[in-house]
C-alpha atoms as a PDB file:
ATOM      1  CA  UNK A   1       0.000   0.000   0.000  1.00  0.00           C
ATOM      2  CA  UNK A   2       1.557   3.608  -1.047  1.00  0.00           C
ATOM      3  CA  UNK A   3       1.593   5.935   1.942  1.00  0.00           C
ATOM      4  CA  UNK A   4       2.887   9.399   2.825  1.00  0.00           C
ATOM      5  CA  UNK A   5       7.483   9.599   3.524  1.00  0.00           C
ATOM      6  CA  UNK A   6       8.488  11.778   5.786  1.00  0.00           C
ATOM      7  CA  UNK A   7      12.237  12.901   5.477  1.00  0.00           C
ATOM      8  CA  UNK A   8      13.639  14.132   8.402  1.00  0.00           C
ATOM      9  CA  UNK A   9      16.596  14.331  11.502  1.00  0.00           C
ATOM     10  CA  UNK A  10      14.692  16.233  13.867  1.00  0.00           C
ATOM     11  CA  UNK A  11      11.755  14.450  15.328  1.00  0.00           C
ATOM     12  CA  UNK A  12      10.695  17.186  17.693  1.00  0.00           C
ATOM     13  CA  UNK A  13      10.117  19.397  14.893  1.00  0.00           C
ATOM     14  CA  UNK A  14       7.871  16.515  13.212  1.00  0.00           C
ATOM     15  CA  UNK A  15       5.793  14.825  15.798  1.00  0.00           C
ATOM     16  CA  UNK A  16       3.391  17.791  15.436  1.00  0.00           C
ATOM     17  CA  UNK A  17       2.531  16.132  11.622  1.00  0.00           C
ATOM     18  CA  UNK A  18       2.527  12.816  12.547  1.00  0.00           C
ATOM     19  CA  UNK A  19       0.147  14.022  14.886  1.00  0.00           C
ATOM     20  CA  UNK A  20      -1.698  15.486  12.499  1.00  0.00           C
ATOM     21  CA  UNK A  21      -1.532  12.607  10.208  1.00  0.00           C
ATOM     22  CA  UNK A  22      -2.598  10.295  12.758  1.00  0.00           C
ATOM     23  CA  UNK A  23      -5.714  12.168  13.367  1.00  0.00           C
ATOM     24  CA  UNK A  24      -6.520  12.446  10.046  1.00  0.00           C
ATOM     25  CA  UNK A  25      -6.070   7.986   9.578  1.00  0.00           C
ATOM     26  CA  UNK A  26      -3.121   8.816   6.834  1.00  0.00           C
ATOM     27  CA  UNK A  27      -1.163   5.972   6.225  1.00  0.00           C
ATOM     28  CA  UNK A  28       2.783   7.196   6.693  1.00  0.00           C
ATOM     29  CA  UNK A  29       6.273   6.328   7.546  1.00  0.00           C
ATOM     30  CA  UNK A  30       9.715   8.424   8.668  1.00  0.00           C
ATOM     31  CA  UNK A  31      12.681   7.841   7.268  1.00  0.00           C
ATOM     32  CA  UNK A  32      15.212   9.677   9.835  1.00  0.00           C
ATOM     33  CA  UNK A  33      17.982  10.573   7.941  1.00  0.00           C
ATOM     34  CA  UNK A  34      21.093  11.152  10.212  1.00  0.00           C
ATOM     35  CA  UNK A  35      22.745   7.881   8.524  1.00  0.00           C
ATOM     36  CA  UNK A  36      22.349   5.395   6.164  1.00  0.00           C
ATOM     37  CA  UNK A  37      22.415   4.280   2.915  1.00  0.00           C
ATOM     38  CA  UNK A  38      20.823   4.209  -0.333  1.00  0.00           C
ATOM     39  CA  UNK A  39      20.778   1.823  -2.601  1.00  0.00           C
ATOM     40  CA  UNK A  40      20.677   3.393  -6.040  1.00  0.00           C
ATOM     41  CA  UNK A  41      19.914  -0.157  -8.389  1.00  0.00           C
ATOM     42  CA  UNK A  42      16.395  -0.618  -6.116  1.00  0.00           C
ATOM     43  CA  UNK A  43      13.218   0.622  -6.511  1.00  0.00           C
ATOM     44  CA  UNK A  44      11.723   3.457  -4.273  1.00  0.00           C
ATOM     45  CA  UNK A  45       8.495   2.418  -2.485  1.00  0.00           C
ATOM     46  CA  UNK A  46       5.206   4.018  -3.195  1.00  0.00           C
ATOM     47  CA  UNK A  47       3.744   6.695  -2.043  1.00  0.00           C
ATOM     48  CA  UNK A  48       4.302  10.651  -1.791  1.00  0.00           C
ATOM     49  CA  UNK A  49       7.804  12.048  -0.177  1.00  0.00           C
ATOM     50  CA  UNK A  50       7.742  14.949   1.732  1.00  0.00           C
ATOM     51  CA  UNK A  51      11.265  16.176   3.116  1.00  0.00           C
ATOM     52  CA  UNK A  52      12.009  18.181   6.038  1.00  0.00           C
ATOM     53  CA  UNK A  53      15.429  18.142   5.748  1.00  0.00           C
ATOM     54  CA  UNK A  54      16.986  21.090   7.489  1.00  0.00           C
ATOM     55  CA  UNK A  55      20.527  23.493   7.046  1.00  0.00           C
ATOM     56  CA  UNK A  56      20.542  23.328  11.135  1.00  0.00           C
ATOM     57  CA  UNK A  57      21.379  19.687  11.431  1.00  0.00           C
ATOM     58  CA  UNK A  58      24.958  19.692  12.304  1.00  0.00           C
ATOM     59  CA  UNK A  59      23.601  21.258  15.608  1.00  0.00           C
ATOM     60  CA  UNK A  60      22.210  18.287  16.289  1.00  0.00           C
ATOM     61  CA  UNK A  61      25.356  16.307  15.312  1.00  0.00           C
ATOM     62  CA  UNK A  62      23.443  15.174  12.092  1.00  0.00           C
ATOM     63  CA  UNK A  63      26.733  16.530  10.238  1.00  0.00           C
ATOM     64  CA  UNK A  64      25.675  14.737   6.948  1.00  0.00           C
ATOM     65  CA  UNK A  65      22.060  14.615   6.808  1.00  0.00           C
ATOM     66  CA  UNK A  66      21.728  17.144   4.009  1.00  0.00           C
ATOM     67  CA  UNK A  67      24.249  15.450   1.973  1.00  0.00           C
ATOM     68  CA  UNK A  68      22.466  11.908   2.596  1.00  0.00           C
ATOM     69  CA  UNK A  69      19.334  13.444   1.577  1.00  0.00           C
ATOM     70  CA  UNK A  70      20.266  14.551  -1.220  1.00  0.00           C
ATOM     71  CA  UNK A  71      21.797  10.925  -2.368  1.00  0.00           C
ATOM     72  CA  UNK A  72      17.849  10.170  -1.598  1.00  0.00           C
ATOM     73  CA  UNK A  73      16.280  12.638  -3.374  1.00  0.00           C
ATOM     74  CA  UNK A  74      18.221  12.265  -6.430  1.00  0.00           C
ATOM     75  CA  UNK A  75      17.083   8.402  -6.354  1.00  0.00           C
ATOM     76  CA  UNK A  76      13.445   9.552  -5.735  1.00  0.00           C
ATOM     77  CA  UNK A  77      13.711  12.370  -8.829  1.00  0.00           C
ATOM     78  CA  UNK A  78      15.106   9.501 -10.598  1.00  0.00           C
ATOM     79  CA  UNK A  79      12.554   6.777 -10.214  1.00  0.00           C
ATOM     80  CA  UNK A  80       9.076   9.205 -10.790  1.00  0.00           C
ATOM     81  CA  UNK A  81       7.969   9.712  -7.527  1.00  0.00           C
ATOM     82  CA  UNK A  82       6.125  12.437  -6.090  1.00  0.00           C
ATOM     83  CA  UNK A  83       8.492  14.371  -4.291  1.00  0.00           C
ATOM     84  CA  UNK A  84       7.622  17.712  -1.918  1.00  0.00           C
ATOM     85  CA  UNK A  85      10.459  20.034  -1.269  1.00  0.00           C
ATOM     86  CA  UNK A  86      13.103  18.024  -3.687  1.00  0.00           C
ATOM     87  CA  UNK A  87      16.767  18.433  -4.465  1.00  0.00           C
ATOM     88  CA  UNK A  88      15.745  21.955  -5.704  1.00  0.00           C
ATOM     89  CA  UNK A  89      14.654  23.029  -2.287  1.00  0.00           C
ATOM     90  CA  UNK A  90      17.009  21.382  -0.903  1.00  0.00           C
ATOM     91  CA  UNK A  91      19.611  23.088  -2.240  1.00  0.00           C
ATOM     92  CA  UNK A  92      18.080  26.872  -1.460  1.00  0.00           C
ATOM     93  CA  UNK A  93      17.824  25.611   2.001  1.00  0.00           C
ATOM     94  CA  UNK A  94      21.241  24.594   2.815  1.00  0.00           C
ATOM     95  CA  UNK A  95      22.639  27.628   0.928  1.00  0.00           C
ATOM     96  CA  UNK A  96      21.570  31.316   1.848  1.00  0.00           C
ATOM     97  CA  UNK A  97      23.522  32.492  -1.757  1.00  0.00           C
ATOM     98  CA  UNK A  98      21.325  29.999  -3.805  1.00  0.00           C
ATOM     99  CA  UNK A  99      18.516  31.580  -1.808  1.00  0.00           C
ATOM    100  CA  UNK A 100      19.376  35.047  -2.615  1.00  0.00           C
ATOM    101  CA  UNK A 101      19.800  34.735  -6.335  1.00  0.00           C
ATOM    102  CA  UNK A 102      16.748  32.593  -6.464  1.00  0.00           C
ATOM    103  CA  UNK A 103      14.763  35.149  -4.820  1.00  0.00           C
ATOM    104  CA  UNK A 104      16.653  37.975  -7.058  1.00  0.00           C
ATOM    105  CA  UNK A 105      15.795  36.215 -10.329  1.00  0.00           C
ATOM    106  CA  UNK A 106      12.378  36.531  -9.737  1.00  0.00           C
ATOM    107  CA  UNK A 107      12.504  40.588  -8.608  1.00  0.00           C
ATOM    108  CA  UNK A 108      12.674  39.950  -5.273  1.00  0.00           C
ATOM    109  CA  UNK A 109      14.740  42.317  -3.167  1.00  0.00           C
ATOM    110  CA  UNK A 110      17.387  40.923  -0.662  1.00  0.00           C
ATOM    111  CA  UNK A 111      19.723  42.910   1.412  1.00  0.00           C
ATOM    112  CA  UNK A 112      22.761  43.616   0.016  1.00  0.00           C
ATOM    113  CA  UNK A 113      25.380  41.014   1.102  1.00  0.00           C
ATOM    114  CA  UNK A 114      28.817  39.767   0.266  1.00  0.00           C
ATOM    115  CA  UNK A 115      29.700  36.319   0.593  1.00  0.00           C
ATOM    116  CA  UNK A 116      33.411  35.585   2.671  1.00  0.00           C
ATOM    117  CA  UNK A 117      35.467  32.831   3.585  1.00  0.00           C
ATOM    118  CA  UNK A 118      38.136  33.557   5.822  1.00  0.00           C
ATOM    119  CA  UNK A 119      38.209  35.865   8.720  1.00  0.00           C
ATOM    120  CA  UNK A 120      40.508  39.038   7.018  1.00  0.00           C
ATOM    121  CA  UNK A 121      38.169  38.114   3.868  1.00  0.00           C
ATOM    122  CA  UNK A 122      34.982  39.075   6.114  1.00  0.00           C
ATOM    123  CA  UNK A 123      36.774  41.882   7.514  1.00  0.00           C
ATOM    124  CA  UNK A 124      37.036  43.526   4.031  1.00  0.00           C
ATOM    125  CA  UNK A 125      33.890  42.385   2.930  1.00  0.00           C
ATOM    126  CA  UNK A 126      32.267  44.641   5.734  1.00  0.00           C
ATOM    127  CA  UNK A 127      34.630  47.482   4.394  1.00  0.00           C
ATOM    128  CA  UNK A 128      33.987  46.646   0.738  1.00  0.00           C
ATOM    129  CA  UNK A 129      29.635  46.622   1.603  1.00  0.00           C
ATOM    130  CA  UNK A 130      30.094  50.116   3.604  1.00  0.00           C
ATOM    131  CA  UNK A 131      27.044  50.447   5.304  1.00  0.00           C
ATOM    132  CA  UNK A 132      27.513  52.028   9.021  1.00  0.00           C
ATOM    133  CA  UNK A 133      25.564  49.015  10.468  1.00  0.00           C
ATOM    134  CA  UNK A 134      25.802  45.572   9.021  1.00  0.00           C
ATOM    135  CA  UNK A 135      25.144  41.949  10.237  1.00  0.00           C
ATOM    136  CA  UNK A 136      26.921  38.420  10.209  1.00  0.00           C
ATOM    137  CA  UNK A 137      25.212  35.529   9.402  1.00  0.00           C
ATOM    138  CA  UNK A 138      26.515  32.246   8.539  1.00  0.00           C
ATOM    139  CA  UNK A 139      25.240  30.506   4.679  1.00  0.00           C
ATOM    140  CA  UNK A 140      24.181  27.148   5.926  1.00  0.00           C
ATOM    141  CA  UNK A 141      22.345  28.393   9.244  1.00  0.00           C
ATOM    142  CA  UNK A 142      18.520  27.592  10.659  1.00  0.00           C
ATOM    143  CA  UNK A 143      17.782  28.832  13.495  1.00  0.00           C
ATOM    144  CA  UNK A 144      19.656  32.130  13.221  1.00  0.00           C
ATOM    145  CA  UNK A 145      22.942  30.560  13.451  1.00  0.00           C
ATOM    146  CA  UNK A 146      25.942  33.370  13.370  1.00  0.00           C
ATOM    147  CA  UNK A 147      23.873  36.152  13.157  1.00  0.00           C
ATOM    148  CA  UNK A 148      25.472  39.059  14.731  1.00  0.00           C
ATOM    149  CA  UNK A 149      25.055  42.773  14.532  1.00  0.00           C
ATOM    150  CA  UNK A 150      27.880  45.250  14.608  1.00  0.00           C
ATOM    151  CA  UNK A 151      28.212  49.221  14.372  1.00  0.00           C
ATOM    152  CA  UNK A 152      31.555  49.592  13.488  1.00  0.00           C
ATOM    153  CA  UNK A 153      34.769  47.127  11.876  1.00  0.00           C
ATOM    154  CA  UNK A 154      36.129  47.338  15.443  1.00  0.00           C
ATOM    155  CA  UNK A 155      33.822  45.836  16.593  1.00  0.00           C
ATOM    156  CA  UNK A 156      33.668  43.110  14.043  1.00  0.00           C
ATOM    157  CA  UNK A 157      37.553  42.793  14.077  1.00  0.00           C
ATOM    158  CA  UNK A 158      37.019  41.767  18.226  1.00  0.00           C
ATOM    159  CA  UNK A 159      34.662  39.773  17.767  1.00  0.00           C
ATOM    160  CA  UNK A 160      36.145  37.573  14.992  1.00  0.00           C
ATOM    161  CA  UNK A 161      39.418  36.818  16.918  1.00  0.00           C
ATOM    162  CA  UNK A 162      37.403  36.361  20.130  1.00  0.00           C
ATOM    163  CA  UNK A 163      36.255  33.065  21.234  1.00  0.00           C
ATOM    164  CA  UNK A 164      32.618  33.394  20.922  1.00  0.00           C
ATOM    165  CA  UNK A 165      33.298  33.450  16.640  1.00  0.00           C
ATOM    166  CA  UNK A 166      31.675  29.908  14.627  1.00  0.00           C
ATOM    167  CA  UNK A 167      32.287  29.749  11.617  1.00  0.00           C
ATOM    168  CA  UNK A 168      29.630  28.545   9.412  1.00  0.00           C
ATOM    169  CA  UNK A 169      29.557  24.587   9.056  1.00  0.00           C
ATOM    170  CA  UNK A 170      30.272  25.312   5.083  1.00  0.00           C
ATOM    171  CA  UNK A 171      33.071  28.132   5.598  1.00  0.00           C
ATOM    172  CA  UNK A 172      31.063  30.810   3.886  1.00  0.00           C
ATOM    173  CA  UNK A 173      30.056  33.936   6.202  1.00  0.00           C
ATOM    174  CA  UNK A 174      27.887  36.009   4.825  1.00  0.00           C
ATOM    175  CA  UNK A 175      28.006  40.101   5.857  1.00  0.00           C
ATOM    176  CA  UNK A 176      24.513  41.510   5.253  1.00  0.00           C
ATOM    177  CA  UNK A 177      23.552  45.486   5.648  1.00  0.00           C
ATOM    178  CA  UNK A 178      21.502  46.090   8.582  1.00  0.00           C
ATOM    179  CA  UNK A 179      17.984  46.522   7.968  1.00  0.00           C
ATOM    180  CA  UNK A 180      16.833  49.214  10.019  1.00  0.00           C
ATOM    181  CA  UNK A 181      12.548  48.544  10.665  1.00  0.00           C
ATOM    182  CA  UNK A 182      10.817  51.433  12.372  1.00  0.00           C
ATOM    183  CA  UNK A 183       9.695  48.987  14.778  1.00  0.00           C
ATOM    184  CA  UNK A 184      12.011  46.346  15.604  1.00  0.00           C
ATOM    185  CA  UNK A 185       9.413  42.723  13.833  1.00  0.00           C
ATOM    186  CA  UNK A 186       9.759  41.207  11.092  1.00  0.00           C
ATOM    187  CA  UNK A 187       6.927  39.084   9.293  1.00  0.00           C
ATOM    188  CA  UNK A 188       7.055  35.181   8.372  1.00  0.00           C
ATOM    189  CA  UNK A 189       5.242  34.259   4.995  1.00  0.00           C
ATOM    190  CA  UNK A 190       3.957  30.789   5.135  1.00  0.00           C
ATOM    191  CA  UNK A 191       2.818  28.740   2.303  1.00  0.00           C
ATOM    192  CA  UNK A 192       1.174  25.189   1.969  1.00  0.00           C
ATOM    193  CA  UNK A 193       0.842  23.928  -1.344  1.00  0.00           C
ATOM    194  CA  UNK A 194       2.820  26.927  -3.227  1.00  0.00           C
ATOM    195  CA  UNK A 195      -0.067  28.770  -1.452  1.00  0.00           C
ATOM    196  CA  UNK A 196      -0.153  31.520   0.994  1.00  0.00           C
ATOM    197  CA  UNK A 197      -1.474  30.381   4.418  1.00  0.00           C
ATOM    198  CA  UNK A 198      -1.050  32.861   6.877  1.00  0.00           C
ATOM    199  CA  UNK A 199       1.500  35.729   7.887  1.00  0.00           C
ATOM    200  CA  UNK A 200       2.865  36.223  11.393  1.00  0.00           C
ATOM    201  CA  UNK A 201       4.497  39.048  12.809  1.00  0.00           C
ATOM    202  CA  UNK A 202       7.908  38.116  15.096  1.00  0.00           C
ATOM    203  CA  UNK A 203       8.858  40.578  17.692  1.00  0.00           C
ATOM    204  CA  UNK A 204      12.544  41.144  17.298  1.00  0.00           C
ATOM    205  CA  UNK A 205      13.061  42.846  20.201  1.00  0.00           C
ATOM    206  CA  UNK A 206      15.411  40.209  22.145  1.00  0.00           C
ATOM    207  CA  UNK A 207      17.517  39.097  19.297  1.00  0.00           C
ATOM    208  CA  UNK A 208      18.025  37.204  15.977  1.00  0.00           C
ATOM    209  CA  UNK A 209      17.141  34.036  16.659  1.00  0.00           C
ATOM    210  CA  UNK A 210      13.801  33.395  16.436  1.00  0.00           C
ATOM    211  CA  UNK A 211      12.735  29.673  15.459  1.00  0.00           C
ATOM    212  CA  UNK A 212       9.043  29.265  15.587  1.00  0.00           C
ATOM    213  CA  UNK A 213       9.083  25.436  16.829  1.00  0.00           C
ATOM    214  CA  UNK A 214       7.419  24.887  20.458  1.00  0.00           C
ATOM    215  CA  UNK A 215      10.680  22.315  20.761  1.00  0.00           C
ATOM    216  CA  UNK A 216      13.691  24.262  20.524  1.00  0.00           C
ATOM    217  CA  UNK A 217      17.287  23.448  21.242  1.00  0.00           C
ATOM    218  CA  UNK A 218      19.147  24.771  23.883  1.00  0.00           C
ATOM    219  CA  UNK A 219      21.087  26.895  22.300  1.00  0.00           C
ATOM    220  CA  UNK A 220      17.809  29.097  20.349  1.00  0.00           C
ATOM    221  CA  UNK A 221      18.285  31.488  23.395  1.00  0.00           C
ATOM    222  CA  UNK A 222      15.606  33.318  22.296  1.00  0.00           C
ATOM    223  CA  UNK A 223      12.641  30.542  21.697  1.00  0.00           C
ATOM    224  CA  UNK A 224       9.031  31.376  22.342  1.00  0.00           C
ATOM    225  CA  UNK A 225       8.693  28.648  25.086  1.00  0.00           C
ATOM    226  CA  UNK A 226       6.992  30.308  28.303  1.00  0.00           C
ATOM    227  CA  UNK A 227       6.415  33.606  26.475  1.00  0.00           C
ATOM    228  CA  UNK A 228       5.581  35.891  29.260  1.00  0.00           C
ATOM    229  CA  UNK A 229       5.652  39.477  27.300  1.00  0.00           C
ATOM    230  CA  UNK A 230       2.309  41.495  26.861  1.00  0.00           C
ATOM    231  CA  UNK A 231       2.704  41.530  23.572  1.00  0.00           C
ATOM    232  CA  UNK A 232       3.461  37.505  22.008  1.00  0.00           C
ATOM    233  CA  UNK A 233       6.644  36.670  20.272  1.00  0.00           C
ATOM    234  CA  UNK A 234       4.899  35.149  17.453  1.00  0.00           C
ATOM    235  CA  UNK A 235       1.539  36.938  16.161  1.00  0.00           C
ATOM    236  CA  UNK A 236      -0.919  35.478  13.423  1.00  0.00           C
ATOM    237  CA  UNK A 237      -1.674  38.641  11.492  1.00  0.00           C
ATOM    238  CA  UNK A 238      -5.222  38.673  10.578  1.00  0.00           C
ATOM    239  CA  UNK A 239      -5.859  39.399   6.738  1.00  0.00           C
ATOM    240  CA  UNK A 240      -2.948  39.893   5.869  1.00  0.00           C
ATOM    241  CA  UNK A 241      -2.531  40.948   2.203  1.00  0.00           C
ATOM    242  CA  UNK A 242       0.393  42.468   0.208  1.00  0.00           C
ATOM    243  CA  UNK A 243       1.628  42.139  -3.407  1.00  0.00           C
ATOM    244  CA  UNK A 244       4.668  40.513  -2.516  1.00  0.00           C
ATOM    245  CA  UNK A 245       2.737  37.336  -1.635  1.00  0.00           C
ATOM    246  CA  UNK A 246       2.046  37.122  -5.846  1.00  0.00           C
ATOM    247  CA  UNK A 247       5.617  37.331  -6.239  1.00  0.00           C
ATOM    248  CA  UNK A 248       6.519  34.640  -3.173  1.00  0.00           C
ATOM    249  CA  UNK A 249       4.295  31.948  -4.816  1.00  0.00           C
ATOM    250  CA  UNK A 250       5.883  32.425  -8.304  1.00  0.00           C
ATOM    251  CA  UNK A 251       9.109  32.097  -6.920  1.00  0.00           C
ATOM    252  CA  UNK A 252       7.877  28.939  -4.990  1.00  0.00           C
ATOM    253  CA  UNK A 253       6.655  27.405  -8.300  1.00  0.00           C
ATOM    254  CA  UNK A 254       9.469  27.997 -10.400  1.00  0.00           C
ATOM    255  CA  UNK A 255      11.850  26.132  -7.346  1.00  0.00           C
ATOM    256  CA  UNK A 256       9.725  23.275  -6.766  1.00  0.00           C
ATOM    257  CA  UNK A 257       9.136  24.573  -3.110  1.00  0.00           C
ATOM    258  CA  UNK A 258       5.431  23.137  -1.984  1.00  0.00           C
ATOM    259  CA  UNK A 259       6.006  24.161   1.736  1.00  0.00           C
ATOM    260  CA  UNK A 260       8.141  26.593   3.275  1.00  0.00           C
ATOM    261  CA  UNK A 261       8.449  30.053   5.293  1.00  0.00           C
ATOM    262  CA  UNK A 262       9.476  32.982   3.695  1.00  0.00           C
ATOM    263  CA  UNK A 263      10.623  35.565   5.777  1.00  0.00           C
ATOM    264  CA  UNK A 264      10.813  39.831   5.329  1.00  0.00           C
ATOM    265  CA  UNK A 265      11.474  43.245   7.124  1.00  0.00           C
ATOM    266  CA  UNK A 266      10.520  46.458   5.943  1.00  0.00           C
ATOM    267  CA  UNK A 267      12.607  49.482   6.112  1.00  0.00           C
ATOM    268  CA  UNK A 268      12.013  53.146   7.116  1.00  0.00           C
ATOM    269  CA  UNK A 269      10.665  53.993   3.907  1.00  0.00           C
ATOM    270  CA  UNK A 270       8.435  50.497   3.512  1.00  0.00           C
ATOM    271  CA  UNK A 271      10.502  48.326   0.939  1.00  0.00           C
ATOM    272  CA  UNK A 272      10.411  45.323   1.428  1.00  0.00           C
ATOM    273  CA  UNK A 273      13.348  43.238   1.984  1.00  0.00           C
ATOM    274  CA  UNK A 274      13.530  39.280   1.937  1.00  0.00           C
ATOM    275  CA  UNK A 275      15.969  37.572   3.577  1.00  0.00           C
ATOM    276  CA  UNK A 276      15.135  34.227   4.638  1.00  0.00           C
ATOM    277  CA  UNK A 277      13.848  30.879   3.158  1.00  0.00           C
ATOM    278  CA  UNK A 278      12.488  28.011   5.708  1.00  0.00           C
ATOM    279  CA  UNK A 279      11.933  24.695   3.309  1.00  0.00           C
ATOM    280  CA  UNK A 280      11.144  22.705   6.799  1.00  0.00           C
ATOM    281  CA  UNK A 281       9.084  25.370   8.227  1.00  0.00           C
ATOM    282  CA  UNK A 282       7.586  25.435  12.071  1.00  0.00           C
ATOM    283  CA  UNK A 283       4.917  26.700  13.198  1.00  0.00           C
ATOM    284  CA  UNK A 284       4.099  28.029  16.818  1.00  0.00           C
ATOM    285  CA  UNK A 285       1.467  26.310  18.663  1.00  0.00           C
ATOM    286  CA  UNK A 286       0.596  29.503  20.525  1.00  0.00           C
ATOM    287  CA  UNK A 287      -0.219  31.590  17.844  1.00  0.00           C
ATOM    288  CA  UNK A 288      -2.092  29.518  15.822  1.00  0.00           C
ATOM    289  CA  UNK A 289      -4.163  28.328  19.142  1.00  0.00           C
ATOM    290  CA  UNK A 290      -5.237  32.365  19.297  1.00  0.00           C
ATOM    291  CA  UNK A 291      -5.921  32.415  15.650  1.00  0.00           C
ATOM    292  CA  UNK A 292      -7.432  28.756  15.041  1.00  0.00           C
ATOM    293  CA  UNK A 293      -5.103  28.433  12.176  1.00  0.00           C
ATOM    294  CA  UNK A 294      -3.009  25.345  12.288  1.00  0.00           C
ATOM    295  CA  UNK A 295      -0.143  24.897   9.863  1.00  0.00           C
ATOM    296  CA  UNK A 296       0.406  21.280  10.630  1.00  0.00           C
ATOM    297  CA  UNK A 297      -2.869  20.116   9.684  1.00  0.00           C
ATOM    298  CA  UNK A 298      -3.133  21.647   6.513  1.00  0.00           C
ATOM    299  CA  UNK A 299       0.467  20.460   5.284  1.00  0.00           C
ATOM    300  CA  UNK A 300      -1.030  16.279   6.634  1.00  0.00           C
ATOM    301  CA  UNK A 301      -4.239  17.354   4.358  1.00  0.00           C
ATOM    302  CA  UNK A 302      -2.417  18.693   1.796  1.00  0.00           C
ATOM    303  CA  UNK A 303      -0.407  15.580   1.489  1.00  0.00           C
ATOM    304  CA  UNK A 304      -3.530  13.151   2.275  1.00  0.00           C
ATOM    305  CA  UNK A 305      -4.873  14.766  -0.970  1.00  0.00           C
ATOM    306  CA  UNK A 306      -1.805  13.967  -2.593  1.00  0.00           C
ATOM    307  CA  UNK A 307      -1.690  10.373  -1.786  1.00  0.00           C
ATOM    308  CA  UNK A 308      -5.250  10.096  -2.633  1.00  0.00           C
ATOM    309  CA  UNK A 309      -4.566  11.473  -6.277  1.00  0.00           C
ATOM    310  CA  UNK A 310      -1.741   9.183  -6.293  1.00  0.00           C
ATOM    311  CA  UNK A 311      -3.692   6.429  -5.549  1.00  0.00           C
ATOM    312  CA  UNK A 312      -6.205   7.250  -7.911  1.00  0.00           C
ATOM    313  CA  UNK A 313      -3.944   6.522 -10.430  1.00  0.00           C
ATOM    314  CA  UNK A 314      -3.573   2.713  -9.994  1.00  0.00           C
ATOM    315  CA  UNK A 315      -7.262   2.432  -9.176  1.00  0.00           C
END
């Protein structure tokens, strides 16, 4: 019998759609990539894939779980079967550049940012982008990983030959311009299908690093997990409409990205700027509780439908 794959390494971040699934009687299986291996002269099962494969990995000492998944994907591609978030969004996920000049071929605005590998070559990349604030962020990341903000090359020069510098798992730091919003949020675009869902607005206000998931690691300082603040981290905005969300879903299409966060930040003057790409998006439980929208149940029916169309086929 086909059924629904799940590829993963982080099962916190997934029990909240095999939940989902479960409630919903859809037939399903994970395949936990952290190791393995894949034989290329077999035959894939059945069914509809669905990878959650994520650029934060090696945090969880999953080193080579994008590179494995990859090795599966190609074999999936290969054989015909219905793949969500494939190789391509693989590749945008593990890779902030490819992100970036995705996003740009399709008209959409990024912050200005240099790529660097070395630590004199980020020094005179922050010279070389001149803007009087920038930020440091690493190119295969989740979770905010190496995002920094500095005011000056000083302080950038300190901070690289201090011990509290990681380089990026992939050696490429990226030095961004600062996006300065009139009020310090930014606002997470998420998409089911290659369609909008909902938008929620994420307070800023204590840092960078602001994963959505209700099970963070310990190192996401800044997770919404016992929010206490008047004002919630994480904010379901209701009716949200803009004309960027046109241009999001066109980009989606043309990358063979079914479901993923997009993230932006407007400046003083209201342009939009998009910076971030989630292919294994979260959602917060909180938010969508207040809003009775729930992100994980629409991505199991969105798949169920899938499967069912599949099946369809050999009926």
């Amino acid at each position: 019998m086909s059924k629904i794959y799940i590829i993963h390494e982080n099962s916190e971040w997934t029990v909240h759609l095999t939940q989902r699934l479960d409630e919903l009687g859809l037939p399903y299986e994970e395949w936990f990539l952290d190791k393995g291996t894949v034989d290329l002269s077999a035959t894939p099962p059945a069914g509809v894939f669905y990878s959650r494969m994520s650029a934060s990995s090696h945090t969880r000492s999953h080193r080579f779980a994008p590179e494995l998944t990859e090795a599966v994907l190609a074999w999936l591609e290969r054989h015909g079967r219905r793949v969500f978030n494939g190789s391509r969004a693989l590749r945008l996920e593990i890779s902030k550049v490819n992100q970036y000049m995705a996003l740009n071929a399709h008209g959409i605005r990024t912050p200005k940012t240099i790529a660097a590998v070395g630590k004199e070559q980020i020094v005179e990349a922050a010279k070389q982008l001149g803007a009087p604030s920038f930020i440091t962020k690493h190119n295969r990341a989740g979770k905010g990983l190496g995002v920094q903000l500095f005011h000056s090359i000083e302080a950038l020069q300190q901070y690289l030959e201090s011990p509290a510098f990681e380089d990026s798992v992939d050696g490429i730091t990226l030095v961004q311009e600062y996006i300065q919003a009139p009020e310090p949020f930014i606002t997470r675009c998420e998409f089911v299908g290659g369609k909008f869902m909902y938008a929620v607005r994420v307070d800023t206000s204590e840092g960078f690093e602001l994963c959505p998931a209700d099970a963070c690691q310990i190192g996401d300082l800044f997770c919404p997990i016992g929010e206490t603040a008047a004002r919630p981290k994480f904010e379901i905005i209701d009716g949200f409409s803009d004309p960027i969300l046109e241009k999001y879903e066109q980009f989606l299409r043309a990358n063979d990205i079914h479901i993923a966060g997009i993230e932006f930040i407007r400046d003083q003057n209201g342009t939009i700027f998009t910076y971030d790409i989630n292919t294994n998006t979260n959602y917060n439980s909180e938010a969508e509780a207040r809003a009775g929208k729930f992100g994980m149940l629409e991505v199991a029916k969105f798949l169920g439908e899938e499967l069912k169309r599949l099946q369809a086929v050999f009926v």
